[in-house]
Protein backbone atom coordinates (compact mmCIF):
# COMPACT_ATOMS: atom_id res chain seq x y z
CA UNK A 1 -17.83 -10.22 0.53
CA UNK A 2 -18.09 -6.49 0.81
CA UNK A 3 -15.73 -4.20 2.04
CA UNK A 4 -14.97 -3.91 5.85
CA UNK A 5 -13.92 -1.51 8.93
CA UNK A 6 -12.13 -4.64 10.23
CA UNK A 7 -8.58 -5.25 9.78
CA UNK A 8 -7.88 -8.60 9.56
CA UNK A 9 -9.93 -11.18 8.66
CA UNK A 10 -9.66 -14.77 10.42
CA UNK A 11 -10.72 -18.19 8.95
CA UNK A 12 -9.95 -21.20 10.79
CA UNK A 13 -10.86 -24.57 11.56
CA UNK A 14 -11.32 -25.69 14.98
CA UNK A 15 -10.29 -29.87 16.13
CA UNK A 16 -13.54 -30.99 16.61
CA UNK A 17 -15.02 -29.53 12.93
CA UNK A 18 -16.10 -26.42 13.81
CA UNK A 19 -15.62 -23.35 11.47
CA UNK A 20 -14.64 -19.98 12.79
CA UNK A 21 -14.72 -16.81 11.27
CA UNK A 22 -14.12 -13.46 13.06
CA UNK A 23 -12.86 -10.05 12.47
CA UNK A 24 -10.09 -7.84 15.01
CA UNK A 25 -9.73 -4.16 14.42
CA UNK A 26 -5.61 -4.22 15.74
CA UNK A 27 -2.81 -6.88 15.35
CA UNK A 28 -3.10 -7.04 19.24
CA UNK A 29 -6.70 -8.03 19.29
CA UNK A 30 -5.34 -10.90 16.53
CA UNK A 31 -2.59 -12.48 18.83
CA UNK A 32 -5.56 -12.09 22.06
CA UNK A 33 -7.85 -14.22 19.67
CA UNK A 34 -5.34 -16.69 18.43
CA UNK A 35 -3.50 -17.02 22.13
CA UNK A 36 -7.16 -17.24 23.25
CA UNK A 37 -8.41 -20.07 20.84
CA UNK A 38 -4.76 -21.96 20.05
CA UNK A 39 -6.19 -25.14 21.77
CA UNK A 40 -9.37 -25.12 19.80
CA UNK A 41 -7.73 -24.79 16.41
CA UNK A 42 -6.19 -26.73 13.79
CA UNK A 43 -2.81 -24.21 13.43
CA UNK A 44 -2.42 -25.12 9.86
CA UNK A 45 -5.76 -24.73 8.56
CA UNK A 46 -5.94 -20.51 9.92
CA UNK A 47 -6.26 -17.65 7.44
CA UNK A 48 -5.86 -14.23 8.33
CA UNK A 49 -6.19 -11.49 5.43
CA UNK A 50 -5.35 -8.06 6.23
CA UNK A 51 -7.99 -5.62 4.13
CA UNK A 52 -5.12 -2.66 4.22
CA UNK A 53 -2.36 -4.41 2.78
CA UNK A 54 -1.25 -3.44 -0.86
CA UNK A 55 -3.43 -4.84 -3.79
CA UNK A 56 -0.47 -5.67 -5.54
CA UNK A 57 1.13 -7.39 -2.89
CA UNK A 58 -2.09 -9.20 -2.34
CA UNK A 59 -1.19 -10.77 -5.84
CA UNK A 60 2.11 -12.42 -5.40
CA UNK A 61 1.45 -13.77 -1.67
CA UNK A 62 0.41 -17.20 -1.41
């Protein structure tokens, strides 16, 4: 995956199967999209990478 404009990044899987995968510009777009789509989605399969945090934090998060 190349490099971005977008913030955060947001993989999830949704209760019926489906995938999503979107991009927000601001941490208030995220919480719209997640309050938004919270009774679509299965709350422990979301990912959400932020593309400006620290490369070396990046590293030892899990």
């Amino acid at each position: 995956m190349g490099k971005s404009s977008s913030r955060f990044i947001i993989q999830a899987t949704g209760k019926g199967g489906e995938t999503y995968y979107t991009s927000c510009q601001c941490k208030n777009e995220l919480k719209k999209w997640m309050a938004d789509h919270q009774d679509k989605l299965l709350l422990n399969e979301v990912r959400v990478t932020d593309n400006r945090k620290n490369p070396l934090l990046k590293l030892f998060s899990f």
